[in-house]
Protein backbone atom coordinates (compact mmCIF):
# COMPACT_ATOMS: atom_id res chain seq x y z
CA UNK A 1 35.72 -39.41 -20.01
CA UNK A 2 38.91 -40.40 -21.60
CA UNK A 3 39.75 -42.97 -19.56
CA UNK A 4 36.43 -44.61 -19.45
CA UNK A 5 37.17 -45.05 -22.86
CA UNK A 6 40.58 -46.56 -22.12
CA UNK A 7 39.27 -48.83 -19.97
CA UNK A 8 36.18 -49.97 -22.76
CA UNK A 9 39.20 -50.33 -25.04
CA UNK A 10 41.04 -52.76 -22.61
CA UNK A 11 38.25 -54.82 -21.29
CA UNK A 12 37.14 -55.54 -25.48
CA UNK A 13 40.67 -56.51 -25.96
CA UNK A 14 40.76 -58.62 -22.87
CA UNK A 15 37.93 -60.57 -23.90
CA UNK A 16 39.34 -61.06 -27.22
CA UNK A 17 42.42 -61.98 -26.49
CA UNK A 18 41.17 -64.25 -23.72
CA UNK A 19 38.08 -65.69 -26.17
CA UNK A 20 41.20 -66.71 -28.90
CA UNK A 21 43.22 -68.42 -26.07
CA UNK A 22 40.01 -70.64 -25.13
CA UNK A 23 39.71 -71.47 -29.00
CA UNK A 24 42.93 -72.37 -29.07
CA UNK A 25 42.83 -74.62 -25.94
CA UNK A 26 40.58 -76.95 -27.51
CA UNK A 27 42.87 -77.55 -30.14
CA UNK A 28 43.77 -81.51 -30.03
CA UNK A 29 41.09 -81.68 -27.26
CA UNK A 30 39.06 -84.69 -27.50
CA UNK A 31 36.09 -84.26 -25.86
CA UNK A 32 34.13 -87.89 -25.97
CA UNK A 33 36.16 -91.01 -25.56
CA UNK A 34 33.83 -92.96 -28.11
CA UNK A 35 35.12 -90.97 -30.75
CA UNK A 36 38.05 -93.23 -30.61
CA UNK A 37 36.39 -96.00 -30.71
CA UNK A 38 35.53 -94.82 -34.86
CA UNK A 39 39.07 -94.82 -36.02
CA UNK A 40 40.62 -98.12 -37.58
CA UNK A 41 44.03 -99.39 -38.12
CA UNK A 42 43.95 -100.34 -41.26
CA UNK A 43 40.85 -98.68 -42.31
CA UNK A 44 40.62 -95.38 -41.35
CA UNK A 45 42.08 -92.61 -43.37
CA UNK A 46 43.50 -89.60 -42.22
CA UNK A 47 40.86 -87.24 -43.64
CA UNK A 48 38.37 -89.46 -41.77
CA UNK A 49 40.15 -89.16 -38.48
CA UNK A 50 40.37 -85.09 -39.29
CA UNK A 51 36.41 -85.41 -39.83
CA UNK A 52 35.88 -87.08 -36.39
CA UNK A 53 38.53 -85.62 -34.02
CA UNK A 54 38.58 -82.05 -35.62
CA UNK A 55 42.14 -80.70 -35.97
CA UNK A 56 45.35 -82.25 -34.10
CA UNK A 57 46.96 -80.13 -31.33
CA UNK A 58 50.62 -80.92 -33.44
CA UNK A 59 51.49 -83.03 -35.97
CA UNK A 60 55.06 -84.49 -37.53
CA UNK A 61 56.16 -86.52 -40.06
CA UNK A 62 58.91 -89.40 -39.45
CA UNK A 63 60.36 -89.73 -42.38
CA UNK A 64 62.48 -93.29 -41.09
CA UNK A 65 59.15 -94.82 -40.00
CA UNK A 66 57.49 -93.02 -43.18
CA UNK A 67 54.23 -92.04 -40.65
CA UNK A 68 52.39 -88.94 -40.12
CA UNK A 69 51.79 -88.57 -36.75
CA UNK A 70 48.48 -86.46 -35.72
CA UNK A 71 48.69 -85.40 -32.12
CA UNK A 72 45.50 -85.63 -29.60
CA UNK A 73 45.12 -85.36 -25.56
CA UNK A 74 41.66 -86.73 -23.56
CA UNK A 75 41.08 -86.58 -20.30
CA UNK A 76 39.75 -90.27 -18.86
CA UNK A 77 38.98 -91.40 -15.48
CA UNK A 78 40.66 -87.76 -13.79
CA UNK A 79 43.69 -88.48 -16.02
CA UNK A 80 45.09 -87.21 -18.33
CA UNK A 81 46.34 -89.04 -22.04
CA UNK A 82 48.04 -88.06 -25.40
CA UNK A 83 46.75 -89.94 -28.30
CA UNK A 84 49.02 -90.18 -31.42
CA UNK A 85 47.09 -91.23 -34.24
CA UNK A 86 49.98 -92.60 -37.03
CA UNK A 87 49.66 -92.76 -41.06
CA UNK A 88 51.25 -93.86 -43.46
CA UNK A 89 52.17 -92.34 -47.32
CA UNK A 90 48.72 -93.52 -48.65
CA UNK A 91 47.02 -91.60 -45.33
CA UNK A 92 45.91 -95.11 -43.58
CA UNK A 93 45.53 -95.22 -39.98
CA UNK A 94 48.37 -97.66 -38.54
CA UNK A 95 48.85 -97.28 -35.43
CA UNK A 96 47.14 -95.21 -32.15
CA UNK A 97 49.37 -94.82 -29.58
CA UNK A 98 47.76 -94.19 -26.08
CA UNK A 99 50.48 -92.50 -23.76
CA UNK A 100 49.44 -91.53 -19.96
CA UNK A 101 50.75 -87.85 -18.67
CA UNK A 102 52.17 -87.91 -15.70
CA UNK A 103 52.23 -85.31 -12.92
CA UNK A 104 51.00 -81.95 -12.50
């Protein structure tokens, strides 16, 4: 009896732990191209892009460029792409930056 406990134990905790990992996978994921297709240079502001592409897998500031950068990946076409979405100090869009991964 004890160890059909044990295992209960383990398989809830499995699931958990597996269940946060697939949370956390999605993270940065952008899941319809045409979302894009709503953020502006120029335009857009940051807590817009947050709004429509949910929260960044990473994100950095470069403080020679004086940019934000708010990191995305979509998969296109059976490829794979990052997306780095760039602001400025007053949290304008300024530049998307489309970069193709390459290999496995």
């Amino acid at each position: 009896m004890r160890s059909v406990k044990w295992i209960i134990v383990l398989s809830m905790a499995t699931t958990l732990l597996l269940g946060e990992r697939m949370a956390l996978a999605d993270k940065g994921y952008i899941k319809d191209p045409d979302l894009l297709l709503k953020i502006q240079i120029g335009i857009t502001t940051k807590q817009r892009v947050l709004e429509v592409l949910g929260e960044p897998e990473n994100a950095g500031k470069f403080a020679r460029r004086e940019v934000e950068s708010l990191g995305y990946w979509i998969d296109e076409w059976g490829k794979r792409f990052y997306i780095n979405i760039y602001v400025n100090s007053q949290d304008i869009v300024v530049d998307i930056e489309r970069l193709q991964v390459w290999g496995p």
